[in-house]
C-alpha atoms as a PDB file:
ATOM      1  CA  UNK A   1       0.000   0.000   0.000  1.00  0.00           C
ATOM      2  CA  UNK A   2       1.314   3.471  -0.930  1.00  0.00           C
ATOM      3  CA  UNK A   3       2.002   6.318   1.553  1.00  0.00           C
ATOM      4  CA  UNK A   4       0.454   9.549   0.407  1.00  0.00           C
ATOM      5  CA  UNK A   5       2.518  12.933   1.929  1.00  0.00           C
ATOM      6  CA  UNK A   6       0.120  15.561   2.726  1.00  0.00           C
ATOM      7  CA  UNK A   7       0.183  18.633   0.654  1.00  0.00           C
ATOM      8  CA  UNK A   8       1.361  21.979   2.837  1.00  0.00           C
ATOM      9  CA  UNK A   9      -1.039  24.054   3.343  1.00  0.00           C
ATOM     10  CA  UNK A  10      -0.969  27.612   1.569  1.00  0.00           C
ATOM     11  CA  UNK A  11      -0.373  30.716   3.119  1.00  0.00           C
ATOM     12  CA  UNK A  12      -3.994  32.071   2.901  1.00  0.00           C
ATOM     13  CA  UNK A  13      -5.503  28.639   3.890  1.00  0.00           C
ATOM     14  CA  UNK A  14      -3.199  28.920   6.899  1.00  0.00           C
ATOM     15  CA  UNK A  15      -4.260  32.513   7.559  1.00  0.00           C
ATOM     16  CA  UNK A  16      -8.079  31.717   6.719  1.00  0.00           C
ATOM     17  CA  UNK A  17      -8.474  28.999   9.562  1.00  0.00           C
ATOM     18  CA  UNK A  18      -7.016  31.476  11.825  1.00  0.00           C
ATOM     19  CA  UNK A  19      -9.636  33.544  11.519  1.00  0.00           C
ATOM     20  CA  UNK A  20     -11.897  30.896  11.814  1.00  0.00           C
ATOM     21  CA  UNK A  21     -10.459  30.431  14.872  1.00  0.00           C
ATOM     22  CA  UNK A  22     -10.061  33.958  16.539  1.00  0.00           C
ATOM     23  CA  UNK A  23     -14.093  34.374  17.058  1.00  0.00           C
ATOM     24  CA  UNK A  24     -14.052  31.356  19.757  1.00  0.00           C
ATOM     25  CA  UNK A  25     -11.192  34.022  21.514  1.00  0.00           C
ATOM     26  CA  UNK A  26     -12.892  36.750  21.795  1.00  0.00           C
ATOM     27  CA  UNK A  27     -15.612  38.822  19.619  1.00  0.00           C
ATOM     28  CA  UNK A  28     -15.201  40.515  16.616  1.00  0.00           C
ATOM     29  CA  UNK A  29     -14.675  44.249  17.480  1.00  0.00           C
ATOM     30  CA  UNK A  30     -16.815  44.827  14.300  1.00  0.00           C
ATOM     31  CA  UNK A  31     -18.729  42.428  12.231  1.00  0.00           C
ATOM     32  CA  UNK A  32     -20.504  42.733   9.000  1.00  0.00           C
ATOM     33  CA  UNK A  33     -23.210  39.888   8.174  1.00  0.00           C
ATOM     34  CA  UNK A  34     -24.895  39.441   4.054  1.00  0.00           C
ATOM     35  CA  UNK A  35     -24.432  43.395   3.792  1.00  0.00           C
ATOM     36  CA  UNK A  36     -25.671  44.974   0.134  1.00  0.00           C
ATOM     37  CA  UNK A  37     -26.515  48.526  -0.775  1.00  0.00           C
ATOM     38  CA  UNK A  38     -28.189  49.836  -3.720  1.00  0.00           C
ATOM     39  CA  UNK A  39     -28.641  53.486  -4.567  1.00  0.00           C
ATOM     40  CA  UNK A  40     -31.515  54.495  -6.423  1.00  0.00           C
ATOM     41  CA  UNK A  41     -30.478  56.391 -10.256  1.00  0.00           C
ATOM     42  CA  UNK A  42     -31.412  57.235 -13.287  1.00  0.00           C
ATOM     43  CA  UNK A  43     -30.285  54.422 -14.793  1.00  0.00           C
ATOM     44  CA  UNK A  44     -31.923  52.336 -12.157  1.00  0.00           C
ATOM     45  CA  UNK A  45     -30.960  50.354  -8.741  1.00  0.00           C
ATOM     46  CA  UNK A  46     -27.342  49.570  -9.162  1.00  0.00           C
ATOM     47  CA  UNK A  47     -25.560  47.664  -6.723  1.00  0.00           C
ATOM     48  CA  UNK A  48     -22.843  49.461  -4.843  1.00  0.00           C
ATOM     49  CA  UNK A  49     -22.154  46.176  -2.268  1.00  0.00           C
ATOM     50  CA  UNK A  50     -23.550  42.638  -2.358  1.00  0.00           C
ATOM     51  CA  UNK A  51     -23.303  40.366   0.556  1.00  0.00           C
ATOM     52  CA  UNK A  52     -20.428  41.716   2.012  1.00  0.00           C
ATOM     53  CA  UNK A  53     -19.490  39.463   5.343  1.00  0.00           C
ATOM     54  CA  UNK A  54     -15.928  40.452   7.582  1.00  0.00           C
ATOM     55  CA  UNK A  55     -15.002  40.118  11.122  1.00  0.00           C
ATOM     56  CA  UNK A  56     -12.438  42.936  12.412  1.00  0.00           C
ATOM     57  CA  UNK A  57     -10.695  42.141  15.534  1.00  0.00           C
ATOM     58  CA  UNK A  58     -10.057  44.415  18.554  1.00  0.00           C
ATOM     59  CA  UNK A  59      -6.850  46.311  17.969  1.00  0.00           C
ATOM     60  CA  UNK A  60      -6.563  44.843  14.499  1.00  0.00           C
ATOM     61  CA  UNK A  61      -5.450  47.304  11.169  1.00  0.00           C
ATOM     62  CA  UNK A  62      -7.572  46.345   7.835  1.00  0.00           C
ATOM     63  CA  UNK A  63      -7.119  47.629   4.671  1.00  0.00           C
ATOM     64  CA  UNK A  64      -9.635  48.352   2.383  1.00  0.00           C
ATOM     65  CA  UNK A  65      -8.736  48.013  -1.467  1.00  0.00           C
ATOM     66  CA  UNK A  66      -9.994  47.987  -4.830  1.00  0.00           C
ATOM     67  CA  UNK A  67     -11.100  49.807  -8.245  1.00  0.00           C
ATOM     68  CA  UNK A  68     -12.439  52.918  -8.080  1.00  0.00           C
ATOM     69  CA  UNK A  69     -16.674  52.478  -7.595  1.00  0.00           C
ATOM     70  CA  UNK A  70     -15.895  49.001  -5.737  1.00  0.00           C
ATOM     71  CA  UNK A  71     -17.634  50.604  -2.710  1.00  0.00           C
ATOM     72  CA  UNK A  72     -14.585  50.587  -0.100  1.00  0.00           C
ATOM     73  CA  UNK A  73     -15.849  54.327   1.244  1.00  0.00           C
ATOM     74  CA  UNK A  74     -19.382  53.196   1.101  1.00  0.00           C
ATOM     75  CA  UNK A  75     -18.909  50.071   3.572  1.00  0.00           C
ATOM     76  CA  UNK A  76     -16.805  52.257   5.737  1.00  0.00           C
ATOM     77  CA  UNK A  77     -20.125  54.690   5.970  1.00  0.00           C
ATOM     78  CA  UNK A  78     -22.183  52.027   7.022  1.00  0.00           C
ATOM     79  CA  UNK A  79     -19.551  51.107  10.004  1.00  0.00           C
ATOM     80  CA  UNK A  80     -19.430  54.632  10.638  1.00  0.00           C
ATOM     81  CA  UNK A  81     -23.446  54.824  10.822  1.00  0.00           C
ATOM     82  CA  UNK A  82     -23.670  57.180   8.115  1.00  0.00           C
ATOM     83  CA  UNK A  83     -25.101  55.283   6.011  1.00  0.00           C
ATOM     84  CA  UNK A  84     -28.057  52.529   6.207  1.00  0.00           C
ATOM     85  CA  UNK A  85     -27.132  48.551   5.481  1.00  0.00           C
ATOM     86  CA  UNK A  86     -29.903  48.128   2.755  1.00  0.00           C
ATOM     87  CA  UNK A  87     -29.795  44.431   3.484  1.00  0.00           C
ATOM     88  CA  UNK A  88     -27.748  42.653   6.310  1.00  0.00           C
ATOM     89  CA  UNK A  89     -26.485  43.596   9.684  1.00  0.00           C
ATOM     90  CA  UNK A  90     -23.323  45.701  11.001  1.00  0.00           C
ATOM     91  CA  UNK A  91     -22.533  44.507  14.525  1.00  0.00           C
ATOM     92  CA  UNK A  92     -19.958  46.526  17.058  1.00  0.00           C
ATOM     93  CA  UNK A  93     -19.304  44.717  20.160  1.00  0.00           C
ATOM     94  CA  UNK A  94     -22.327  42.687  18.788  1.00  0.00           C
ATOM     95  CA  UNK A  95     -24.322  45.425  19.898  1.00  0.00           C
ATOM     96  CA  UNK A  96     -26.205  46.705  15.847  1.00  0.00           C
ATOM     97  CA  UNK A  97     -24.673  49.870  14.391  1.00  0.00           C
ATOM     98  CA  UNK A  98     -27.856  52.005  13.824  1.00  0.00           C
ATOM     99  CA  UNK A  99     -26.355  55.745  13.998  1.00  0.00           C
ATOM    100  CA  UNK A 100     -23.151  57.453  14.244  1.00  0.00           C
ATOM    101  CA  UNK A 101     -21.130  57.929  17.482  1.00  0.00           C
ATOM    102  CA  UNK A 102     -17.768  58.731  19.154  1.00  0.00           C
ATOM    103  CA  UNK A 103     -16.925  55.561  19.452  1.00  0.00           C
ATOM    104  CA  UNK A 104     -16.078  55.224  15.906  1.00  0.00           C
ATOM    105  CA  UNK A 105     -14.035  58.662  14.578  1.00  0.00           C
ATOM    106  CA  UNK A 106     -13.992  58.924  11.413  1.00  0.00           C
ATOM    107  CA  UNK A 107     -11.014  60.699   9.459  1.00  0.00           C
ATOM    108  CA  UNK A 108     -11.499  62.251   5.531  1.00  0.00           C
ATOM    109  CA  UNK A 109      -9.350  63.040   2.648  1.00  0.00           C
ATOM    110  CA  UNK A 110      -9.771  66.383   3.374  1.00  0.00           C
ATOM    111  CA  UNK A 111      -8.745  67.821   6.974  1.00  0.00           C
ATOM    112  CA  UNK A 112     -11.969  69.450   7.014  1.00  0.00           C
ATOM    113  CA  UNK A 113     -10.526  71.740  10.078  1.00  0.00           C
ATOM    114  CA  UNK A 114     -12.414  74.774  11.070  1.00  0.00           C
ATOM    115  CA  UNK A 115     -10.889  77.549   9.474  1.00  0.00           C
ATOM    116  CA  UNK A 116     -11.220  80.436  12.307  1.00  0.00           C
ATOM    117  CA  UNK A 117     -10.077  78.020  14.819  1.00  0.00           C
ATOM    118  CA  UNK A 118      -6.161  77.217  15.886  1.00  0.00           C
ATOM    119  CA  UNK A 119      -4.830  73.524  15.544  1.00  0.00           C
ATOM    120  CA  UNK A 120      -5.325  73.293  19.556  1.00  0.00           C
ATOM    121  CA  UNK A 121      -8.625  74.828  18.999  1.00  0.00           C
ATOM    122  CA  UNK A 122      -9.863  72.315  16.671  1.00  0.00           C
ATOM    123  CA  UNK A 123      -8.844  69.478  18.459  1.00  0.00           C
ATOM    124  CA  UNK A 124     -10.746  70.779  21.538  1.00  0.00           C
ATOM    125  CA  UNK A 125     -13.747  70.645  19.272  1.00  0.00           C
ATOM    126  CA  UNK A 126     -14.056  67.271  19.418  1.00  0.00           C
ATOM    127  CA  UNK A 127     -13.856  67.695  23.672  1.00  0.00           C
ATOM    128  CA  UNK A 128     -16.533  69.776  24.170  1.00  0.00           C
ATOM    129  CA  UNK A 129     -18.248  67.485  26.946  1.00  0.00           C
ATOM    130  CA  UNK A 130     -15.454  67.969  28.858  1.00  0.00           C
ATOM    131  CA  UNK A 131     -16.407  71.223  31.206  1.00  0.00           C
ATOM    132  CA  UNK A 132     -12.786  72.086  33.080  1.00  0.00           C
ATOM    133  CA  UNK A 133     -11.279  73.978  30.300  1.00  0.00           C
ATOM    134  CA  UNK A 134      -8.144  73.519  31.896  1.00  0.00           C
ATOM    135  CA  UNK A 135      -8.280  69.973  31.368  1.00  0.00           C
ATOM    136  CA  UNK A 136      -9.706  70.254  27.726  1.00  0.00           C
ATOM    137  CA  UNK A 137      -6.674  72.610  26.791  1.00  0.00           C
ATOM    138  CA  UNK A 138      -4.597  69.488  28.568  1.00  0.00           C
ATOM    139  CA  UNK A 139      -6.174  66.661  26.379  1.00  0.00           C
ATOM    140  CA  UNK A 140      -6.039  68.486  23.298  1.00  0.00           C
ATOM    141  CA  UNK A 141      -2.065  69.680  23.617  1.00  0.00           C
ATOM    142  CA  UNK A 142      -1.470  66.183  24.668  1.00  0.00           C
ATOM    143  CA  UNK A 143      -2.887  64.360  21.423  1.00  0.00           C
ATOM    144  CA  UNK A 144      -1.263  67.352  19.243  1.00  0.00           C
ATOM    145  CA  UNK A 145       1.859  66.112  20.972  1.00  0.00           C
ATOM    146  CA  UNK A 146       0.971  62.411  19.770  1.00  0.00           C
ATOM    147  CA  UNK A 147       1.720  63.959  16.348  1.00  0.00           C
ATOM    148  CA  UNK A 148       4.457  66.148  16.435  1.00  0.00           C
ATOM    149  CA  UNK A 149       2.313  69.672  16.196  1.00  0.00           C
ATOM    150  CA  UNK A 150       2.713  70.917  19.822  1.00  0.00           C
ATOM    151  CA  UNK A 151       4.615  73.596  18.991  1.00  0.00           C
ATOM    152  CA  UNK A 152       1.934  74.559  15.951  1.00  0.00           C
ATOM    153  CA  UNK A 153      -0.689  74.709  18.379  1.00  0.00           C
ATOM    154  CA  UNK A 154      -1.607  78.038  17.824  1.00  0.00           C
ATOM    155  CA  UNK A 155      -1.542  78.108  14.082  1.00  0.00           C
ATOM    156  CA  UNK A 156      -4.284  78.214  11.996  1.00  0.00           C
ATOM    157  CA  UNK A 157      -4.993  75.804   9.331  1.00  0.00           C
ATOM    158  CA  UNK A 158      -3.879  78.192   6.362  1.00  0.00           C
ATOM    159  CA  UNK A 159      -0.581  78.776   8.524  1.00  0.00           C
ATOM    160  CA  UNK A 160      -0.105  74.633   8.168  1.00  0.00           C
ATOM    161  CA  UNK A 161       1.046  71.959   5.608  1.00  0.00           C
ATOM    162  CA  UNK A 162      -1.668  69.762   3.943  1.00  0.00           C
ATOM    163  CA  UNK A 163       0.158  66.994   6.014  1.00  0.00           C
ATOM    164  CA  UNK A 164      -0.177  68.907   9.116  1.00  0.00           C
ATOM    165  CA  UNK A 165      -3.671  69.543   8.452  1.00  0.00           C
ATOM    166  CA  UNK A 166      -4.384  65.957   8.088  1.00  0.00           C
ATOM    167  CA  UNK A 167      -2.485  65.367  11.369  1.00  0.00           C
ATOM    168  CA  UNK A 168      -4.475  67.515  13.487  1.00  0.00           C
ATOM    169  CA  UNK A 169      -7.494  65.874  12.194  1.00  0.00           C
ATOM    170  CA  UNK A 170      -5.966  62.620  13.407  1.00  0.00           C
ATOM    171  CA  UNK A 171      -5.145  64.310  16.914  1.00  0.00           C
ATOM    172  CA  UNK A 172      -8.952  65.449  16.583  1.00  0.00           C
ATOM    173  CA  UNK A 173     -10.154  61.837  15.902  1.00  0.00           C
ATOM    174  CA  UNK A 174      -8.084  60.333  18.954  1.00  0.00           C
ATOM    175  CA  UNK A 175      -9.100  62.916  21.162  1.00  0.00           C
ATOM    176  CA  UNK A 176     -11.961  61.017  21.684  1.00  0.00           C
ATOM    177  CA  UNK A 177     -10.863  58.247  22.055  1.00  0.00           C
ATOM    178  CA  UNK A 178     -12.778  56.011  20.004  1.00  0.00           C
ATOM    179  CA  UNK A 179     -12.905  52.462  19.730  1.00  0.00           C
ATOM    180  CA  UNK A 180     -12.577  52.513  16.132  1.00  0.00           C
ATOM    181  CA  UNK A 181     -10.619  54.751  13.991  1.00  0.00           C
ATOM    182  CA  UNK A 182     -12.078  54.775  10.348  1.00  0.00           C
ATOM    183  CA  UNK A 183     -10.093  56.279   7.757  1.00  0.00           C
ATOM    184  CA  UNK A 184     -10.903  57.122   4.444  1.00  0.00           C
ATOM    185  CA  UNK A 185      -7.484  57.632   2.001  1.00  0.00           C
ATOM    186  CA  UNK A 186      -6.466  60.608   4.260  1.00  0.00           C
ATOM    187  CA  UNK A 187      -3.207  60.856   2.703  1.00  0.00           C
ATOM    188  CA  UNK A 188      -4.696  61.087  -1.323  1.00  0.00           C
ATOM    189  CA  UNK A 189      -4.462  64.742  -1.614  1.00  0.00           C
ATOM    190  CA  UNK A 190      -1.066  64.784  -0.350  1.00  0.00           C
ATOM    191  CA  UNK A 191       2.377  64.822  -1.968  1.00  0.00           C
ATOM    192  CA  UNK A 192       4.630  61.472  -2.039  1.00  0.00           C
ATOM    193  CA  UNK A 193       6.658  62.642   0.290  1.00  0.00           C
ATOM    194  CA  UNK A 194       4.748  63.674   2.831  1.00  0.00           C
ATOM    195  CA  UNK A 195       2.526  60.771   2.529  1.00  0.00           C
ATOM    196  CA  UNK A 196       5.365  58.622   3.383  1.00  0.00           C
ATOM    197  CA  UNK A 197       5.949  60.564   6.653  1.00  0.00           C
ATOM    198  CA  UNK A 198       2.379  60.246   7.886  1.00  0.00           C
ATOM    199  CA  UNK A 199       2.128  56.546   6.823  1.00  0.00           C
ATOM    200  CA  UNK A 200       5.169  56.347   9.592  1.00  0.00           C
ATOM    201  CA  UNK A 201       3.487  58.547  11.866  1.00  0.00           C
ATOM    202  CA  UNK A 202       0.251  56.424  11.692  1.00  0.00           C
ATOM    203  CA  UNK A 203       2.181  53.305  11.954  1.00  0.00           C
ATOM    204  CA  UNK A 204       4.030  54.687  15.355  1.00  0.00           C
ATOM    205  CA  UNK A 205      -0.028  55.971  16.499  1.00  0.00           C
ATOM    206  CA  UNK A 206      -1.065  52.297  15.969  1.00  0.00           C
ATOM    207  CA  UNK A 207       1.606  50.668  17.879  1.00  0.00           C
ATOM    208  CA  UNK A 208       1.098  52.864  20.975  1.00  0.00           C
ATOM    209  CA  UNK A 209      -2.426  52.989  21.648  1.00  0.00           C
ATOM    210  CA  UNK A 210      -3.370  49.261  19.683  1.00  0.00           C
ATOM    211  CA  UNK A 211      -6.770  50.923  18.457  1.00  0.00           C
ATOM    212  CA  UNK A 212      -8.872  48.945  15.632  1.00  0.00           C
ATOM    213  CA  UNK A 213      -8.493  50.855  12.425  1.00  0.00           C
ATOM    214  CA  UNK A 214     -10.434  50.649   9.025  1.00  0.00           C
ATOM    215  CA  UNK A 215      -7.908  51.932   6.323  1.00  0.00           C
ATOM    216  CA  UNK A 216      -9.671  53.032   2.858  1.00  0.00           C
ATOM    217  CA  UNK A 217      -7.077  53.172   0.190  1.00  0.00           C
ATOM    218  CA  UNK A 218      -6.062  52.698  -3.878  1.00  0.00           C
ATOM    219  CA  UNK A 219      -2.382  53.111  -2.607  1.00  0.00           C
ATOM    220  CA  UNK A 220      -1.511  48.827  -2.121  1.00  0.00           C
ATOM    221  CA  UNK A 221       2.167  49.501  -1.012  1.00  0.00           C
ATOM    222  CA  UNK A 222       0.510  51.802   1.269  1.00  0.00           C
ATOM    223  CA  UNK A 223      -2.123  49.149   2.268  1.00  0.00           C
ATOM    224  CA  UNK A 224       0.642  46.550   2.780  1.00  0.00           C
ATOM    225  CA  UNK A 225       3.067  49.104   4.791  1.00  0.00           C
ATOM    226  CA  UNK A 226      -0.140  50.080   7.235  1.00  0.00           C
ATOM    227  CA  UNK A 227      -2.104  47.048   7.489  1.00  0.00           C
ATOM    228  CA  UNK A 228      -2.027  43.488   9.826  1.00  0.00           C
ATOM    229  CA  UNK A 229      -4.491  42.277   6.886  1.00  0.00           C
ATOM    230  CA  UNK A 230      -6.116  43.638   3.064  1.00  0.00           C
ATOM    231  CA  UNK A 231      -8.995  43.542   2.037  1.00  0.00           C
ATOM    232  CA  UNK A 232      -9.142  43.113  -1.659  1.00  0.00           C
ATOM    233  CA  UNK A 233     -12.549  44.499  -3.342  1.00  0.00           C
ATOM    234  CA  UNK A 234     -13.921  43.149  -6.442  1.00  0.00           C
ATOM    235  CA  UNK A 235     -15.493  45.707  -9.221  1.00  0.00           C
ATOM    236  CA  UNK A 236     -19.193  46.367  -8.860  1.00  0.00           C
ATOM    237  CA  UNK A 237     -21.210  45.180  -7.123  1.00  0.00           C
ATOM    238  CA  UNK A 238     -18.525  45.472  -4.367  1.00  0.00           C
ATOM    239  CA  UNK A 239     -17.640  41.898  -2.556  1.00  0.00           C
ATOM    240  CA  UNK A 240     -14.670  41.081  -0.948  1.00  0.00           C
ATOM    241  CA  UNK A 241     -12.347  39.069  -3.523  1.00  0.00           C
ATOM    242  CA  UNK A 242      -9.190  37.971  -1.318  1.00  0.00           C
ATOM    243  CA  UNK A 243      -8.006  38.234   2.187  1.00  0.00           C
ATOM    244  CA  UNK A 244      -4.358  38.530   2.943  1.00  0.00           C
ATOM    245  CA  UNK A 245      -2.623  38.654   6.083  1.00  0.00           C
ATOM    246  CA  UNK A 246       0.384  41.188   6.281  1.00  0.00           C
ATOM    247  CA  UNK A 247       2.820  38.758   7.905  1.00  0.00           C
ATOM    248  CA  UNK A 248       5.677  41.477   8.183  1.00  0.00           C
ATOM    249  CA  UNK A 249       7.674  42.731  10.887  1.00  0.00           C
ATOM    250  CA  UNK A 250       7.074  46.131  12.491  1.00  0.00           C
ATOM    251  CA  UNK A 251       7.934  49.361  11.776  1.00  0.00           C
ATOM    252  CA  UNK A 252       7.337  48.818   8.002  1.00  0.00           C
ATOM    253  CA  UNK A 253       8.763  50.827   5.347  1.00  0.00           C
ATOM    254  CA  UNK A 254       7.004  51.878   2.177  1.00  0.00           C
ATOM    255  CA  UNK A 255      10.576  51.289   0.167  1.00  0.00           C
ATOM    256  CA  UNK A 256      11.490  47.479   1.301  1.00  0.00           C
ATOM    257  CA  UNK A 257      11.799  44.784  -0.679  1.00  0.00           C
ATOM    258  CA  UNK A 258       9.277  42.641   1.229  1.00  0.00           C
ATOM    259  CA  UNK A 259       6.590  45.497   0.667  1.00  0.00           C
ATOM    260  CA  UNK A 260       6.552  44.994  -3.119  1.00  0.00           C
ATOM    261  CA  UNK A 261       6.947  41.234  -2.990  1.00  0.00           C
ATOM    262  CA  UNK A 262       3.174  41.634  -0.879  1.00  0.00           C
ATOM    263  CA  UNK A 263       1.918  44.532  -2.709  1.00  0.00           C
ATOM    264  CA  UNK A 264       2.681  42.530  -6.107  1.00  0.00           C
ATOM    265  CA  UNK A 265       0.583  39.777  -4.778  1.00  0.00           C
ATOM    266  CA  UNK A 266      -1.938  42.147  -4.207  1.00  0.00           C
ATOM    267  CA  UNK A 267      -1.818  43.809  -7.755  1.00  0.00           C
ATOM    268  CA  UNK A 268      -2.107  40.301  -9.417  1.00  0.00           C
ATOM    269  CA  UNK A 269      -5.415  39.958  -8.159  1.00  0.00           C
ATOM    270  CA  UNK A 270      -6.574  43.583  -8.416  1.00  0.00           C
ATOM    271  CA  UNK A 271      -5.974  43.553 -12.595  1.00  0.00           C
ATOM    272  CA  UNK A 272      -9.032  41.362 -13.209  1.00  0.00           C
ATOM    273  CA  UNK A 273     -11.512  43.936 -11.314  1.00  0.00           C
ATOM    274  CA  UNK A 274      -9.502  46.804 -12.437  1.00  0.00           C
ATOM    275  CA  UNK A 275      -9.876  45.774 -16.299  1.00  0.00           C
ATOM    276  CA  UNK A 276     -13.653  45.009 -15.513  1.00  0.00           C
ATOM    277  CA  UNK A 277     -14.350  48.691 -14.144  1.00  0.00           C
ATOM    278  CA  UNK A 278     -12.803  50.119 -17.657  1.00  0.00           C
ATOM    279  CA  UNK A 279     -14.699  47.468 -20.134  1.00  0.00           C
ATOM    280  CA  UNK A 280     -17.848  48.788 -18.353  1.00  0.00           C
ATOM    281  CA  UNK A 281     -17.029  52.162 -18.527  1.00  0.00           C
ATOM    282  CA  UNK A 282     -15.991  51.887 -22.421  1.00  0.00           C
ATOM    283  CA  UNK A 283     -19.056  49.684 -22.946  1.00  0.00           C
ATOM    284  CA  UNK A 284     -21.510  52.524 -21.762  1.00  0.00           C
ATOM    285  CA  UNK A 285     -19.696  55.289 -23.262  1.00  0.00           C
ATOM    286  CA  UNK A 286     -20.164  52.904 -26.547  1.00  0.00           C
ATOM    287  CA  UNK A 287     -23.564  52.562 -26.202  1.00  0.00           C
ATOM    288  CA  UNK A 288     -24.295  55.986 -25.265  1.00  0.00           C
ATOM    289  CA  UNK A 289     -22.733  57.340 -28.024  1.00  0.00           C
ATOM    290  CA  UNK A 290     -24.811  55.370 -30.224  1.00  0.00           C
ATOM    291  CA  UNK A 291     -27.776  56.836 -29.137  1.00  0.00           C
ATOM    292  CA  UNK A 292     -26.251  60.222 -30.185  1.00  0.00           C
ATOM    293  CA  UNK A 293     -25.703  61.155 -26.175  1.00  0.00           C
ATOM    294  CA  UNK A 294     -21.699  62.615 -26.756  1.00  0.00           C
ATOM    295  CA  UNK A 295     -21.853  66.032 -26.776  1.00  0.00           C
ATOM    296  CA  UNK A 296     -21.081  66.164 -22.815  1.00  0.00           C
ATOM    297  CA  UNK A 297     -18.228  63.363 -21.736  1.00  0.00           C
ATOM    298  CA  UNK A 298     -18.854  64.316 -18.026  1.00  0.00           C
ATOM    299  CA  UNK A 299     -23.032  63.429 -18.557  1.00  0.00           C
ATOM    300  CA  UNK A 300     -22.010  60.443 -20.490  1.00  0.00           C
ATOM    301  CA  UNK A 301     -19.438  59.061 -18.253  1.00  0.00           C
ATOM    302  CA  UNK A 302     -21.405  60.067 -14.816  1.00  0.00           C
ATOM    303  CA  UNK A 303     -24.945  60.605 -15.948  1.00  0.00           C
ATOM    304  CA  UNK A 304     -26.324  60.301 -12.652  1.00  0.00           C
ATOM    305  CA  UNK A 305     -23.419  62.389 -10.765  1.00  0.00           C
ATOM    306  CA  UNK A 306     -22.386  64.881 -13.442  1.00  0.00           C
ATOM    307  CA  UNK A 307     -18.985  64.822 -11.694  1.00  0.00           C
ATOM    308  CA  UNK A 308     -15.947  63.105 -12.757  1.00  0.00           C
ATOM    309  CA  UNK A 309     -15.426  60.515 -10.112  1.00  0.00           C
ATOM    310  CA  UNK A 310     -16.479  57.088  -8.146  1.00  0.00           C
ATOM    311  CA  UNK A 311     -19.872  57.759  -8.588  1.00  0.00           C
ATOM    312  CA  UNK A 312     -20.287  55.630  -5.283  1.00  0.00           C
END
């Protein structure tokens, strides 16, 4: 009788049954169950997610990625309680997400600081339940100090950097101290350069105060540098594709070799859904065209919108 050798198990099988597995530990910080969205359009009911289903860990960094229109900023809505789950359930804590609330801060591509106010000034926004102003001043110089601003405290936001802008608004978001720090590509607008310095700065944030984080991106090497696990998107309807845990050593760095060899793993399967988003777009420009509907390339591209963009 022959002896069959049993075939080793791949890396995401391996990383798959580990999440099986983490559930019996403890609960899922946040958990999405059979979610879908549709927005209502012109052009109909189109589906923006379809039976999306994730467990996020406490303390845990996910990365959201995927085509442009794939729905990444729309699922992070729904955790946020923005937005209403069509179909499905959002769970935090397993208690159901039905509104917004501090415990999940939620951080833009733009700063979106108040202009009149300082950098200390708008981070004591967000601490406006607590009455000893003394102490509020306190808090807020202490999370500007979490990102290297105390001595910009006093500047206003046209006297700062569009990275220093986006920092405050992360001292902002920690100020109160949520259990979940959303984050939707805050570092898009901003040059290379300085995107690489906050993607450091976020890393060191992470590492001292363990919160869970839900990273929107298009940036993968960014994804990879950031996150313990990506979240790979498929074209629309949005659905999660692949699941890859980010077995690297931190600090990361957006330059090492190991970063590519991940992010080119990531890429692979991103092409497909990629390709799909521009055959659809070049199929309805196509058809729109043939009903003599060309004269305005924004109205034929974004009907619906009339702005040059995800449309979702």
């Amino acid at each position: 009788m022959g002896l069959f050798t049993a075939k080793p198990k791949s890396e995401e099988i391996e990383a798959h049954e580990r999440r099986l597995a983490l559930p019996l530990a403890k609960p899922a910080k946040i958990r999405l169950e059979n979610v879908s969205v549709r927005f209502d359009t012109r052009q109909g009911q189109p589906a923006a997610l379809e039976n999306v289903s994730l467990a996020i860990q406490p303390g845990e960094f996910v990365c959201l990625v995927g085509p442009s229109g794939c729905g990444k900023s729309t699922l992070l809505n729904i955790i946020a309680g923005l937005l209403p789950a069509g179909q499905g359930q959002v769970y935090k804590d397993d208690v159901p997400i039905t509104k917004a609330g501090p415990d999940r801060a939620v951080i833009f591509q733009e700063a979106a600081l108040f202009p009149w106010l300082t950098a200390v000034q708008n981070v004591e926004f967000a601490l406006k339940s607590v009455r000893d102003k003394k102490a509020r001043r306190a808090k807020a110089l202490e999370q500007l100090q979490m990102v290297h601003l105390s001595r910009f405290a006093d500047s206003y936001p046209h006297e700062l950097s569009g990275g220093m802008r986006q920092r405050v608004a992360i001292a902002r978001a920690l100020a109160l101290d949520p259990d979940v720090l959303l984050m939707d590509e805050p570092f898009a607008a901003l040059d290379a350069q300085t995107r690489d310095v906050l993607i450091g700065e976020v890393q060191r944030i992470w590492l001292e105060t363990r919160k869970t984080v839900i990273f929107v991106t298009h940036n993968v090497m960014e994804a990879v540098t950031l996150g313990d696990r990506v979240i790979c998107m498929g074209a629309r309807p949005g659905c999660i594709k692949q699941e890859l845990d980010i077995t690297l050593e931190r600090p990361r760095a957006v330059e090492h070799p190991d970063t590519a060899r991940f992010a080119q793993r990531i890429m692979a399967n991103l092409q497909d859904e990629i390709a799909k988003i521009v055959l659809e777009e070049s199929d309805f420009v196509e058809a729109e065209r043939a009903r003599g509907r060309d004269d305005d390339p924004d109205r034929v591209l974004y009907p619906h919108t009339n702005t040059m963009g995800d449309g979702i």
